[in-house]
PDB file of N, CA and C in Angstrom:
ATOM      1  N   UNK A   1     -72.675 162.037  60.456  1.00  0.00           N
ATOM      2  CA  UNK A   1     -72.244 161.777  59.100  1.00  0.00           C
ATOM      3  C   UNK A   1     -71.801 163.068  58.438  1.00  0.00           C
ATOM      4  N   UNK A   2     -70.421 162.851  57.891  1.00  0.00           N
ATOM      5  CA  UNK A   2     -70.021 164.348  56.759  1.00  0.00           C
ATOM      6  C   UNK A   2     -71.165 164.537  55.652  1.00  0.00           C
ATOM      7  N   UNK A   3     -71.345 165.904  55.502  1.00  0.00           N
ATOM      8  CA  UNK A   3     -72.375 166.082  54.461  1.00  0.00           C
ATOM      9  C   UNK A   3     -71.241 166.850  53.730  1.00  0.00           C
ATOM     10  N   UNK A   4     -71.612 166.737  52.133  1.00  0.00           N
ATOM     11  CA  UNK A   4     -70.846 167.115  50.980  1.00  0.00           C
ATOM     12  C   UNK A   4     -71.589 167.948  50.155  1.00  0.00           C
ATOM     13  N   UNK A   5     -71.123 169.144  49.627  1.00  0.00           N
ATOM     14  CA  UNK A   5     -72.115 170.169  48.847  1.00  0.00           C
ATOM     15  C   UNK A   5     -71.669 169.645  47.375  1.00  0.00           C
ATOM     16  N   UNK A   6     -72.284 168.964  46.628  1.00  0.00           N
ATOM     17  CA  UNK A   6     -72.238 168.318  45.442  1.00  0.00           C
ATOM     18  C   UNK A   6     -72.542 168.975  44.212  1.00  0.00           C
ATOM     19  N   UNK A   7     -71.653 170.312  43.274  1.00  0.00           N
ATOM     20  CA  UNK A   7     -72.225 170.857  42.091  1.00  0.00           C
ATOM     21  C   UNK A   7     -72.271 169.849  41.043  1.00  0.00           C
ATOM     22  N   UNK A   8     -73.108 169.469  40.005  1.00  0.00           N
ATOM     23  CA  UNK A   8     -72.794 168.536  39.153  1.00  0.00           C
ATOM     24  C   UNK A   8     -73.141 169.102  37.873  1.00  0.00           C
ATOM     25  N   UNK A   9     -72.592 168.079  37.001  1.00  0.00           N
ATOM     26  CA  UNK A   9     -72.130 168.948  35.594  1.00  0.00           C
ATOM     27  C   UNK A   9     -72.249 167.727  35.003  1.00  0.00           C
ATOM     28  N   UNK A  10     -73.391 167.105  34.414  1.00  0.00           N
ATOM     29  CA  UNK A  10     -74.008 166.471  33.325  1.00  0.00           C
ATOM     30  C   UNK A  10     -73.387 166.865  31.929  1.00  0.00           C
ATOM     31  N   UNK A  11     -73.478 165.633  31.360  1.00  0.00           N
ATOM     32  CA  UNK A  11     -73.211 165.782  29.677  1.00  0.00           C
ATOM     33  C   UNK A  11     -71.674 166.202  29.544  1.00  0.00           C
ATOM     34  N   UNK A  12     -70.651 166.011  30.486  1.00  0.00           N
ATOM     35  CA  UNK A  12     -69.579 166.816  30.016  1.00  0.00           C
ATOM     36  C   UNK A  12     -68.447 165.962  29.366  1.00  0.00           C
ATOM     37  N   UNK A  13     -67.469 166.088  28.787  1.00  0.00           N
ATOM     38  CA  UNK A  13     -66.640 164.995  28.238  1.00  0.00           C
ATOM     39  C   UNK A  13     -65.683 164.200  28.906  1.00  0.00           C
ATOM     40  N   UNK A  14     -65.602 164.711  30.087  1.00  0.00           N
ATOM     41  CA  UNK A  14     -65.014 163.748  30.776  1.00  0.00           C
ATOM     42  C   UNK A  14     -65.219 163.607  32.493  1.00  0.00           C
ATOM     43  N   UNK A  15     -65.075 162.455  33.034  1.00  0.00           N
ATOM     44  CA  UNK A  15     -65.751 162.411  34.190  1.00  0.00           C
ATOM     45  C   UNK A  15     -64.180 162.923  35.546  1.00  0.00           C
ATOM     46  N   UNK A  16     -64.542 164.091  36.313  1.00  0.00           N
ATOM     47  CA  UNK A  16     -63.827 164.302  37.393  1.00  0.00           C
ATOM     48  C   UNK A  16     -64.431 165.018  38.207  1.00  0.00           C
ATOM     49  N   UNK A  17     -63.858 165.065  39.494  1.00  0.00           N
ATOM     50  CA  UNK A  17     -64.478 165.599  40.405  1.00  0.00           C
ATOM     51  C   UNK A  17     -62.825 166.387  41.105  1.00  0.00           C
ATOM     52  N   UNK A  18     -63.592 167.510  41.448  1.00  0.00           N
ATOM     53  CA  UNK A  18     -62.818 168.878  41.405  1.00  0.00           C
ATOM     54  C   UNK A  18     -63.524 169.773  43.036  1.00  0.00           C
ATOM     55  N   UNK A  19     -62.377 169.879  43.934  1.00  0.00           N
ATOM     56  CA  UNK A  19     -62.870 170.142  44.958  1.00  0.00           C
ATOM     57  C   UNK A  19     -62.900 171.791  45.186  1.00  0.00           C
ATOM     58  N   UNK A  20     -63.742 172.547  45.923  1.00  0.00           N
ATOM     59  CA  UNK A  20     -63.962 173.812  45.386  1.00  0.00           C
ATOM     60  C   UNK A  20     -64.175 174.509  46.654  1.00  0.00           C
ATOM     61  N   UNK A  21     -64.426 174.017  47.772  1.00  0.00           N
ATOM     62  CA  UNK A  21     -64.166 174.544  49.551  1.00  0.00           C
ATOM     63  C   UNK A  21     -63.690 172.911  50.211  1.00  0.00           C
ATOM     64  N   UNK A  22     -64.031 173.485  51.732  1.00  0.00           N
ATOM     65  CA  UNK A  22     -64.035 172.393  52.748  1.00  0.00           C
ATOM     66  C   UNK A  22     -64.808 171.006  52.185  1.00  0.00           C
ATOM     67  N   UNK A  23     -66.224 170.617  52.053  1.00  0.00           N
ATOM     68  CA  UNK A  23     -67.033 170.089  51.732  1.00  0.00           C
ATOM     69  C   UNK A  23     -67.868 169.815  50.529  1.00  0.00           C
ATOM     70  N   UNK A  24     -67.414 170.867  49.553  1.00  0.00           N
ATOM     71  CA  UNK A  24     -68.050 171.732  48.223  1.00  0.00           C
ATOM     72  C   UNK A  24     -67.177 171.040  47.367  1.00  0.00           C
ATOM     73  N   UNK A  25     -67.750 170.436  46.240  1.00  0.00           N
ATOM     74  CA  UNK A  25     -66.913 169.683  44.921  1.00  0.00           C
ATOM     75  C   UNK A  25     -67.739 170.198  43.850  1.00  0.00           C
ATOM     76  N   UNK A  26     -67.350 169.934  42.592  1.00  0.00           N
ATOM     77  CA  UNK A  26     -67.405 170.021  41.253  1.00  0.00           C
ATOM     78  C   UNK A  26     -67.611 168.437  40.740  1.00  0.00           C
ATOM     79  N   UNK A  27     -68.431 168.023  39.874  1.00  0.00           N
ATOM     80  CA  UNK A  27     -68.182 166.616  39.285  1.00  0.00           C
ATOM     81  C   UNK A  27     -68.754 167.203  37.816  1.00  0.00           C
ATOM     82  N   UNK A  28     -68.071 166.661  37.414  1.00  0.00           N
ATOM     83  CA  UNK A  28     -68.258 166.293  35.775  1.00  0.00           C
ATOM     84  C   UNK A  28     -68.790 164.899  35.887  1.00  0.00           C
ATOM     85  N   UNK A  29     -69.976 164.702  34.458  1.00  0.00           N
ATOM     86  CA  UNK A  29     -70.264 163.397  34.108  1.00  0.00           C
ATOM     87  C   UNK A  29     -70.165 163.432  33.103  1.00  0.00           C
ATOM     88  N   UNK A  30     -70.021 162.222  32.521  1.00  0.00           N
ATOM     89  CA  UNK A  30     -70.991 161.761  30.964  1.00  0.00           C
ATOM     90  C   UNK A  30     -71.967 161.835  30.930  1.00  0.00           C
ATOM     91  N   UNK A  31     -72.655 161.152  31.855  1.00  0.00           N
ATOM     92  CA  UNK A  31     -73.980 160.924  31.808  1.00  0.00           C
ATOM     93  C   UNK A  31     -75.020 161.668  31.484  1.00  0.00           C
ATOM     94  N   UNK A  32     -76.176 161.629  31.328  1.00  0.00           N
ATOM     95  CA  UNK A  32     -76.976 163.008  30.999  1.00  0.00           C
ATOM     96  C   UNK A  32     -77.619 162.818  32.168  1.00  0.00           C
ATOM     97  N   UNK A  33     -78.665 164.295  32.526  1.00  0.00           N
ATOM     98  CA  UNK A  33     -79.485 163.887  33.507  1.00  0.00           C
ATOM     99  C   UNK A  33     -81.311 163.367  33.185  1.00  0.00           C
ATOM    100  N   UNK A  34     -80.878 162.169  32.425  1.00  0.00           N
ATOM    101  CA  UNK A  34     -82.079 161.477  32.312  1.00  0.00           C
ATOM    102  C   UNK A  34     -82.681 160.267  32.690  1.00  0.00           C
ATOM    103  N   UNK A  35     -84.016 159.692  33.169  1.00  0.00           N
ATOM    104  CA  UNK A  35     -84.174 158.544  33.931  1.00  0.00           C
ATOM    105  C   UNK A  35     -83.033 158.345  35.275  1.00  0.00           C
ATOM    106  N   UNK A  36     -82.966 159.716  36.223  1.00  0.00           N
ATOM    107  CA  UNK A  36     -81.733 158.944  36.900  1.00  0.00           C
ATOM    108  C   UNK A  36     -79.781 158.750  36.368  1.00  0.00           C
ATOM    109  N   UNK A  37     -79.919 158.976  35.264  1.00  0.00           N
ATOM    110  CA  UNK A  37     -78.830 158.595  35.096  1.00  0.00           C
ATOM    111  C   UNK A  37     -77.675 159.031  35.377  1.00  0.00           C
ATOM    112  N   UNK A  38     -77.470 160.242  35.941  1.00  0.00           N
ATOM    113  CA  UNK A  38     -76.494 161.123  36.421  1.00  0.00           C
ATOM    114  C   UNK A  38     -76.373 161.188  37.315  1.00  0.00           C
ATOM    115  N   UNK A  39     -77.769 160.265  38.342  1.00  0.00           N
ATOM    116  CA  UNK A  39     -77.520 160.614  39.801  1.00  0.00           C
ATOM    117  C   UNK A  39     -76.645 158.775  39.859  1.00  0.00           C
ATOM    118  N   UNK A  40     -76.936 158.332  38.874  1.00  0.00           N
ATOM    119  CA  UNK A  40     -76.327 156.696  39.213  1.00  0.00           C
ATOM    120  C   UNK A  40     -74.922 156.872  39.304  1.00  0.00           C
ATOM    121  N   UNK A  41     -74.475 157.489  38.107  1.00  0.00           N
ATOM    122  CA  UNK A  41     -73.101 157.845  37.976  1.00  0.00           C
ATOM    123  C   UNK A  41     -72.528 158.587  38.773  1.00  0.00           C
ATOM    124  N   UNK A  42     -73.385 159.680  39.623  1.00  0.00           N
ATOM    125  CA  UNK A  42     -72.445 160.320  40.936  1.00  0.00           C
ATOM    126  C   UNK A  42     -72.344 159.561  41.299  1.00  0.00           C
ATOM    127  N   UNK A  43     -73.246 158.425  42.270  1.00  0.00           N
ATOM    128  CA  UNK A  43     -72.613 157.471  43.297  1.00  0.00           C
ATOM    129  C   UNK A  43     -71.752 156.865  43.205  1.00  0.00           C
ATOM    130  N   UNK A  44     -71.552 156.367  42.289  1.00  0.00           N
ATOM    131  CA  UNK A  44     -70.816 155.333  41.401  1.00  0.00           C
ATOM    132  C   UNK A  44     -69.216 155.939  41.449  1.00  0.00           C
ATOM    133  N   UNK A  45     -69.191 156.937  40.718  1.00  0.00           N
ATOM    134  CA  UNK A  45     -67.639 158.080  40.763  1.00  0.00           C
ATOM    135  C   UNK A  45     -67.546 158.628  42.153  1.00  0.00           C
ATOM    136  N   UNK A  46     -68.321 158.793  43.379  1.00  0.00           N
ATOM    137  CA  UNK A  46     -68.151 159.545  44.659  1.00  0.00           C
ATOM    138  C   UNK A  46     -67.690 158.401  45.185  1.00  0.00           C
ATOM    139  N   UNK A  47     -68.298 157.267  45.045  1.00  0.00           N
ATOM    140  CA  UNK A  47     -68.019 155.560  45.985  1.00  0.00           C
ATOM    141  C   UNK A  47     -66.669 155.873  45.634  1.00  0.00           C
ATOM    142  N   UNK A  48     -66.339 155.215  44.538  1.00  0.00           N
ATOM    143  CA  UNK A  48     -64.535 155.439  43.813  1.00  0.00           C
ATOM    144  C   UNK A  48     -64.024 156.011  44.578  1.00  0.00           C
ATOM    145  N   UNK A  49     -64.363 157.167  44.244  1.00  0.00           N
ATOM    146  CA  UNK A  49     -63.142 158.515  44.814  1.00  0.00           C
ATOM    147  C   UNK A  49     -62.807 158.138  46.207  1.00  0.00           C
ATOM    148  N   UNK A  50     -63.957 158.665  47.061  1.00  0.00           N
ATOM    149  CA  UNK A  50     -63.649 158.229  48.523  1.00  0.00           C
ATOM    150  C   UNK A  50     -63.304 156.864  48.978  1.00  0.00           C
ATOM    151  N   UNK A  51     -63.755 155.955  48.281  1.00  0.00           N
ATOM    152  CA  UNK A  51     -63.405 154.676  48.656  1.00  0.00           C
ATOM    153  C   UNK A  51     -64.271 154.215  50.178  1.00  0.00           C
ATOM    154  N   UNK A  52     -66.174 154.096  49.596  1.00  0.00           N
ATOM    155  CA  UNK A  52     -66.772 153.811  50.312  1.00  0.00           C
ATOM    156  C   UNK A  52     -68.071 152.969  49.147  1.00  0.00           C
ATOM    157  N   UNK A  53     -68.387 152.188  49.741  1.00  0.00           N
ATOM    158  CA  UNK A  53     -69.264 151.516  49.557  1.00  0.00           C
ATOM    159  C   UNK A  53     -70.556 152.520  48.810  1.00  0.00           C
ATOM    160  N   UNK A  54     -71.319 151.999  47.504  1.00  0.00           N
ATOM    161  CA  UNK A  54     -72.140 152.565  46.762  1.00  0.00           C
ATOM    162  C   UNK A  54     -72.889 152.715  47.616  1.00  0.00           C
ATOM    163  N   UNK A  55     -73.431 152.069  48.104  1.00  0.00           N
ATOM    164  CA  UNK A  55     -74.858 151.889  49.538  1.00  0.00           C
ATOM    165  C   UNK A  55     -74.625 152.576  50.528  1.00  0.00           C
ATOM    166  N   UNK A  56     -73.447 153.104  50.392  1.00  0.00           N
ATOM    167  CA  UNK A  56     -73.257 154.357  51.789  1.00  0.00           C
ATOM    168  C   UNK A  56     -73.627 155.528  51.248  1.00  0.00           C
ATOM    169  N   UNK A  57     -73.246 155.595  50.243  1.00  0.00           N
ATOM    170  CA  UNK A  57     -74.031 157.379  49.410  1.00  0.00           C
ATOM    171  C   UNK A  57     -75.045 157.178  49.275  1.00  0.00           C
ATOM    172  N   UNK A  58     -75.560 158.146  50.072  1.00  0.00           N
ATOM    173  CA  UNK A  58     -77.033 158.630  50.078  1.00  0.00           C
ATOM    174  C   UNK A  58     -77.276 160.524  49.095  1.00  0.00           C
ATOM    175  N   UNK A  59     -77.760 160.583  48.408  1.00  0.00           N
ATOM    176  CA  UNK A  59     -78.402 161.838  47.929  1.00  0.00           C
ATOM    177  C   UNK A  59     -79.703 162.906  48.886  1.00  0.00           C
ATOM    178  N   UNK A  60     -78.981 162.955  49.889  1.00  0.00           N
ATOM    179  CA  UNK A  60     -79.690 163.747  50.794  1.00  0.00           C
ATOM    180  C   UNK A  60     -80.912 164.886  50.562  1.00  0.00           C
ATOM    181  N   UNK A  61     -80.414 165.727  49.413  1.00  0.00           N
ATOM    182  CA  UNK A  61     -80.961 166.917  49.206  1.00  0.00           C
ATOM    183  C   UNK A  61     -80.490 167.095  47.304  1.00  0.00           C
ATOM    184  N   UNK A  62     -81.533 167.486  46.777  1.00  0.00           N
ATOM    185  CA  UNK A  62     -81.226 167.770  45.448  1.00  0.00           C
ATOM    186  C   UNK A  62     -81.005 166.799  44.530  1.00  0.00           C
ATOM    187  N   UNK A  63     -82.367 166.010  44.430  1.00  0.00           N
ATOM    188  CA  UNK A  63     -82.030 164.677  43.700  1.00  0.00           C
ATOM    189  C   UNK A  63     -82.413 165.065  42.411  1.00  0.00           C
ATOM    190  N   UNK A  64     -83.256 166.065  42.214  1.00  0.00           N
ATOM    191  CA  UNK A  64     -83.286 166.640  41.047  1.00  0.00           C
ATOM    192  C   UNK A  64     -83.076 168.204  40.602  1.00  0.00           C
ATOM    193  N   UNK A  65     -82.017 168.494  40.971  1.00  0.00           N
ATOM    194  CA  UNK A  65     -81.429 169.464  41.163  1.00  0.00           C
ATOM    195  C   UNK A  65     -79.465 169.756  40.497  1.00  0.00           C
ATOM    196  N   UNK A  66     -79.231 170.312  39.852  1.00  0.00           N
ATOM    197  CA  UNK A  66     -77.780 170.704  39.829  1.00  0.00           C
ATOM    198  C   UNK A  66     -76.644 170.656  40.960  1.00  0.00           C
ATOM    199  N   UNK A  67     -77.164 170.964  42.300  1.00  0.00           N
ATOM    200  CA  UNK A  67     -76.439 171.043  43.100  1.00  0.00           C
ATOM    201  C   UNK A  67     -77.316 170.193  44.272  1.00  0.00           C
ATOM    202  N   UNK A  68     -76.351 169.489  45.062  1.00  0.00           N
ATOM    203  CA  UNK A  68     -77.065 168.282  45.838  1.00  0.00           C
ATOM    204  C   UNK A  68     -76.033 168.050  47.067  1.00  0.00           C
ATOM    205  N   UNK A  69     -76.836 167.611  48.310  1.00  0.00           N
ATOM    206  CA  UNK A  69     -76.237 167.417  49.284  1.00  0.00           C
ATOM    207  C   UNK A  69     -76.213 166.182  49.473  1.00  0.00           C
ATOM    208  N   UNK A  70     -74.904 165.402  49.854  1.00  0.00           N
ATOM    209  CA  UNK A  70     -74.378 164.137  49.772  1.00  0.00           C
ATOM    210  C   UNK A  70     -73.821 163.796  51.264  1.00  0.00           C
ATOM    211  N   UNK A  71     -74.787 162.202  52.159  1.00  0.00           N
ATOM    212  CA  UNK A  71     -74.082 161.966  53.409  1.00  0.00           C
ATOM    213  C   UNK A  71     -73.110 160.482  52.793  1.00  0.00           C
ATOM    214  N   UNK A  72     -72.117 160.082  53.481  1.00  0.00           N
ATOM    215  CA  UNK A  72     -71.765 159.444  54.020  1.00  0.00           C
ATOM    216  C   UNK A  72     -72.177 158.152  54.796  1.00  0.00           C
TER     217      UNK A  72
END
């Protein structure tokens, strides 16, 4: 499975994701990071983007963390 180096950026005004090496992205949310809620909204905007099923993103590493490793 590809693993993805995931920086994330809570609270911001608009939601994108911004690629920054090979594997390494940038995401902006709305969301804040509270109850979960920022990690719902990565999946949610990573599913999109790539065009894979919510239930395939897994949060590997850094579930409560700024920066997080993401499989496939």
């Amino acid at each position: 499975m590809p693993q993805y180096i995931i920086a994330v950026k809570p609270g911001s005004s608009q939601e994108k994701i911004v690629q920054t090496g090979d594997n390494e992205y940038t995401v902006y949310l709305r969301a804040k990071p509270h109850d979960g809620e920022a990690n719902t909204a990565l999946i949610k905007l990573l599913s999109k983007h790539f065009n894979v099923p919510k239930t395939s993103v897994t949060i590997t590493r850094g579930a409560k963390s700024h920066v997080k490793t993401i499989e496939f």
